[in-house]
N, C-alpha and C. Protein backbone atom coordinates (compact mmCIF):
# COMPACT_ATOMS: atom_id res chain seq x y z
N UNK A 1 -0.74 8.59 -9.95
CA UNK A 1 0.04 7.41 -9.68
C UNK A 1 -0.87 6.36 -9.04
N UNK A 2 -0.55 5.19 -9.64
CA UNK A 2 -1.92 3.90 -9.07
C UNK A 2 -1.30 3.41 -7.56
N UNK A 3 -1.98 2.69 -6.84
CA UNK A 3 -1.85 3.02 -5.05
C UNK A 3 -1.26 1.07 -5.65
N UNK A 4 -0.34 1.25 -4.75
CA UNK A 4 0.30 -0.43 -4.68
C UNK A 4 -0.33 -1.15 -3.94
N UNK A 5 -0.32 -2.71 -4.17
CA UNK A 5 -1.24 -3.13 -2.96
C UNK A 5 -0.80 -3.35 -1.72
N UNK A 6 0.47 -3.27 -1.24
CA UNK A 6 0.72 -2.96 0.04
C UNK A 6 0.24 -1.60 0.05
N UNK A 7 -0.51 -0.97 -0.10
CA UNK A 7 -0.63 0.41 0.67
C UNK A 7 -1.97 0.35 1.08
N UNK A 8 -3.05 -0.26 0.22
CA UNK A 8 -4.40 -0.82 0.47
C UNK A 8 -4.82 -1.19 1.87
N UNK A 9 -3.99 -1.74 2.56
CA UNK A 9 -4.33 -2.04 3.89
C UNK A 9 -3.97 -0.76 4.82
N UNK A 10 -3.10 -0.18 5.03
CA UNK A 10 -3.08 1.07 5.36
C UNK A 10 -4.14 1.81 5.56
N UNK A 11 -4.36 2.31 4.00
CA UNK A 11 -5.25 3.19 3.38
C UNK A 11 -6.70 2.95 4.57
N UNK A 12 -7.17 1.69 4.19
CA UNK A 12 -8.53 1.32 5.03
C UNK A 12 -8.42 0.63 6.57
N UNK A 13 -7.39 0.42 7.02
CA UNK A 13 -7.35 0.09 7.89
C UNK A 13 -8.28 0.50 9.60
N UNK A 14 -8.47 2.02 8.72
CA UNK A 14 -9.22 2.86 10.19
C UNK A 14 -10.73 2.59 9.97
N UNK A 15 -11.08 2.08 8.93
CA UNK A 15 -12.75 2.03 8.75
C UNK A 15 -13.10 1.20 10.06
N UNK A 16 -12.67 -0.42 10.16
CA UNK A 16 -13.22 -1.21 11.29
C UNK A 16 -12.88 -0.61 12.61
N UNK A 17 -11.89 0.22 12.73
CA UNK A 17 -11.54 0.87 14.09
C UNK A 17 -12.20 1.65 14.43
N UNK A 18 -13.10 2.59 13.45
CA UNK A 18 -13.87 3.31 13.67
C UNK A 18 -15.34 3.19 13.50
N UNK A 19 -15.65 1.75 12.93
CA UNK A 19 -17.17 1.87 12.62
C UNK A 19 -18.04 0.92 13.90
N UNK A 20 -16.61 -0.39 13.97
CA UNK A 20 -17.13 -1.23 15.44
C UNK A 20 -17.73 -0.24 16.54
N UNK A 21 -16.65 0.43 16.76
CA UNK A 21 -16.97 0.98 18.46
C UNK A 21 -18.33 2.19 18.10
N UNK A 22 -18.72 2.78 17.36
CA UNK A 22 -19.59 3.29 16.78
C UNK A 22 -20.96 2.61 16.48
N UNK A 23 -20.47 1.59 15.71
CA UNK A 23 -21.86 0.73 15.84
C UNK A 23 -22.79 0.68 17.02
N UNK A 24 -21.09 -0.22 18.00
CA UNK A 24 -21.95 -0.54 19.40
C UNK A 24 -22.39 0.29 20.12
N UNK A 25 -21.54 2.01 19.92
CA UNK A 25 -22.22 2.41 21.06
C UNK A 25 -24.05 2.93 20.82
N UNK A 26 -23.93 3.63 19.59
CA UNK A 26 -25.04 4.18 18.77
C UNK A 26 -25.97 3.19 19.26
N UNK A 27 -26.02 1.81 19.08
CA UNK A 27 -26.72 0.46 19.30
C UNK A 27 -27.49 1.20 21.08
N UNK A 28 -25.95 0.99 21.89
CA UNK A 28 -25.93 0.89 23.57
C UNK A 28 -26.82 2.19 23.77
N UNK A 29 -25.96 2.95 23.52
CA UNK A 29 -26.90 4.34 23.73
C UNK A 29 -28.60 4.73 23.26
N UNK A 30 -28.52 4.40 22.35
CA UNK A 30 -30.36 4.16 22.29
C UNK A 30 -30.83 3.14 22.63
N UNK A 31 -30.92 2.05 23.29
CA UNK A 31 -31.48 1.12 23.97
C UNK A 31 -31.28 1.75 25.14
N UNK A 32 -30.49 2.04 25.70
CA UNK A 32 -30.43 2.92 27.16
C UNK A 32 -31.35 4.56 27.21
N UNK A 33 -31.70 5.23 26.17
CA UNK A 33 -32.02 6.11 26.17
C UNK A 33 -33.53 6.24 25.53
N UNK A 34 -33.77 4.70 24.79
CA UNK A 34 -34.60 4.59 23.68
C UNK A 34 -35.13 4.84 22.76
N UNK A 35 -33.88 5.56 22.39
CA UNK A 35 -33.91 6.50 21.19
C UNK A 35 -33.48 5.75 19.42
N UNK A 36 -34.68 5.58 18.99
CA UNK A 36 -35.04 4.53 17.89
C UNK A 36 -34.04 5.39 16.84
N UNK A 37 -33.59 6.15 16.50
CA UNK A 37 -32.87 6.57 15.61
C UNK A 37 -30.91 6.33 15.46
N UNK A 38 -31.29 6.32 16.91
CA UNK A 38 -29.57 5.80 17.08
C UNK A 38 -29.64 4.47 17.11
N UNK A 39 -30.66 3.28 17.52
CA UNK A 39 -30.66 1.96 17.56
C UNK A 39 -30.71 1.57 16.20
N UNK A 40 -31.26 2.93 15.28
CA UNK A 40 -31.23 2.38 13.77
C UNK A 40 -29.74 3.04 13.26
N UNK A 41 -29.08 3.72 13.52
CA UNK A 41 -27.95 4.00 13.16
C UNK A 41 -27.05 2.50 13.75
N UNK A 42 -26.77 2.19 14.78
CA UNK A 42 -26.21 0.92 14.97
C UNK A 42 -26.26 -0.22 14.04
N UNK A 43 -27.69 -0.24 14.06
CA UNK A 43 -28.23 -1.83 12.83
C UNK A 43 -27.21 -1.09 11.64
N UNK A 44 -27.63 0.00 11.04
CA UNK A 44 -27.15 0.13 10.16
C UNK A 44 -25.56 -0.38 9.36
N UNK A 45 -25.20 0.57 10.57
CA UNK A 45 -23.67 0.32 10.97
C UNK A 45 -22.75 -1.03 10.95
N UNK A 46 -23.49 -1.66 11.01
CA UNK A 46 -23.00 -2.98 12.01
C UNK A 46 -22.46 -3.39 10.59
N UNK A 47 -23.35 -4.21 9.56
CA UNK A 47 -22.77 -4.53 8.22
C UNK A 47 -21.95 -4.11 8.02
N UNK A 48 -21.52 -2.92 7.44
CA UNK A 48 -20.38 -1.98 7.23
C UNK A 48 -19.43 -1.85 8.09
N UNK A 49 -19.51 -2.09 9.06
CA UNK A 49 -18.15 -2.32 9.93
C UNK A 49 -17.47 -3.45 9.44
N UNK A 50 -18.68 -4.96 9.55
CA UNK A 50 -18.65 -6.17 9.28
C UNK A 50 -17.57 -6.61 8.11
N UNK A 51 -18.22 -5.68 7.11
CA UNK A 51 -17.85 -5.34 5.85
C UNK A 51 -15.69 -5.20 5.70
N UNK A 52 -15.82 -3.76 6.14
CA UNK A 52 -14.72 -3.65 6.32
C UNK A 52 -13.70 -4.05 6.62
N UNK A 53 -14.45 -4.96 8.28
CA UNK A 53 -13.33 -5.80 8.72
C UNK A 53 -13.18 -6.68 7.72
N UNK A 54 -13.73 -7.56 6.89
CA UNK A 54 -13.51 -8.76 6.02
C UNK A 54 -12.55 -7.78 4.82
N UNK A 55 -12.16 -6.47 4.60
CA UNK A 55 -11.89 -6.18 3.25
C UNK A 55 -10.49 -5.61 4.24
N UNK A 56 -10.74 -5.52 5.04
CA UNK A 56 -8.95 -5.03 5.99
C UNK A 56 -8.45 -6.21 5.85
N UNK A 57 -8.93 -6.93 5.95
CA UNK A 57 -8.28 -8.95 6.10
C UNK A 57 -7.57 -9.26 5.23
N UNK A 58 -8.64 -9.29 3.77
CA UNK A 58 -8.11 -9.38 2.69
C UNK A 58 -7.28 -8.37 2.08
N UNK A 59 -7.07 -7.23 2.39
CA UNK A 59 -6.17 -6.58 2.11
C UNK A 59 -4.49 -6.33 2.72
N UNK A 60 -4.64 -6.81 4.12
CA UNK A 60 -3.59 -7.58 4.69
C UNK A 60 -3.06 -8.64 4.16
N UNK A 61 -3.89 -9.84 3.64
CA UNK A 61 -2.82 -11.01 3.38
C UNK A 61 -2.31 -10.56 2.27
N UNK A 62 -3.05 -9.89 1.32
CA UNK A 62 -2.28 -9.49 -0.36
C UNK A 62 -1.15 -8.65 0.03
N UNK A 63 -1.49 -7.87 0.76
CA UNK A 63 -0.06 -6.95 1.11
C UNK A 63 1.23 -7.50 1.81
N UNK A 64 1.08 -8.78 2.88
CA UNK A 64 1.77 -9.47 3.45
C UNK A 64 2.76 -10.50 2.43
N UNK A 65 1.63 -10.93 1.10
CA UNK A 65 2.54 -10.91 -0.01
C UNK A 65 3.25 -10.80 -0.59
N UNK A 66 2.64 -9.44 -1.06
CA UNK A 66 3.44 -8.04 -1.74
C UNK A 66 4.63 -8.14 -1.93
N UNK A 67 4.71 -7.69 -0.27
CA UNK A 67 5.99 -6.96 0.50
C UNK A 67 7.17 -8.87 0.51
N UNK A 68 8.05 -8.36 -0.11
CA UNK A 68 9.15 -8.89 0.12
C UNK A 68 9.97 -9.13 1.30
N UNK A 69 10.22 -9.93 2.74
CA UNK A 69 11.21 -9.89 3.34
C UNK A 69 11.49 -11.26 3.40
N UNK A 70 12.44 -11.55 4.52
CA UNK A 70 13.19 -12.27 4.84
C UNK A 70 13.55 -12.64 6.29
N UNK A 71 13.77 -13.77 6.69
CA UNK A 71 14.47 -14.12 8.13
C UNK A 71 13.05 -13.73 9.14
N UNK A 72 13.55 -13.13 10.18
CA UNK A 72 12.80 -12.43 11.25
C UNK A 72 11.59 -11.46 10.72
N UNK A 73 11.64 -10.64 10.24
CA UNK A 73 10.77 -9.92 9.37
C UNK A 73 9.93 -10.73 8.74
N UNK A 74 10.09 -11.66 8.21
CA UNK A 74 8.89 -12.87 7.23
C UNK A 74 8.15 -13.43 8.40
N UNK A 75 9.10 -13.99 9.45
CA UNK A 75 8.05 -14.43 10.29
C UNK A 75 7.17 -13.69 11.07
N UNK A 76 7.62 -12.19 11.53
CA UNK A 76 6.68 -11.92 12.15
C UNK A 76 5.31 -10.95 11.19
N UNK A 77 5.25 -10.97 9.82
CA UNK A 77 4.24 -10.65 9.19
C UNK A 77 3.25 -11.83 8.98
């Protein structure tokens, strides 16, 4: 069964929740420890969080679309 596009935002929603705070710490923690492998896991990271957040965005307004309501419900999407 093909995934609707209200479900798209859902679906990815946890990538930026999980790659931000990851980035930074990986980043924090090897500059504090100076451990060049986690400061390169951060760099890495960082795009791809970046990333995500811009494709959670866009997958919010299409879904905010989507979805049909009305009155109170329209406004607060």
């Amino acid at each position: 069964m093909p995934m609707r596009v209200h479900e798209v935002h859902p679906a990815i929603a946890h990538f930026p929740v999980a790659l931000l705070p990851t980035a930074v710490a990986a980043d924090l923690i090897g500059r504090l420890t100076d451990n060049a492998s986690l400061m390169d896991m951060g760099r890495q990271l960082m795009p791809l969080a970046a990333m995500s957040v811009a494709a959670t965005g866009v997958a919010g307004f299409a879904a905010q679309e989507a979805v049909k309501t009305h009155g109170v419900s329209r406004d607060l999407l």
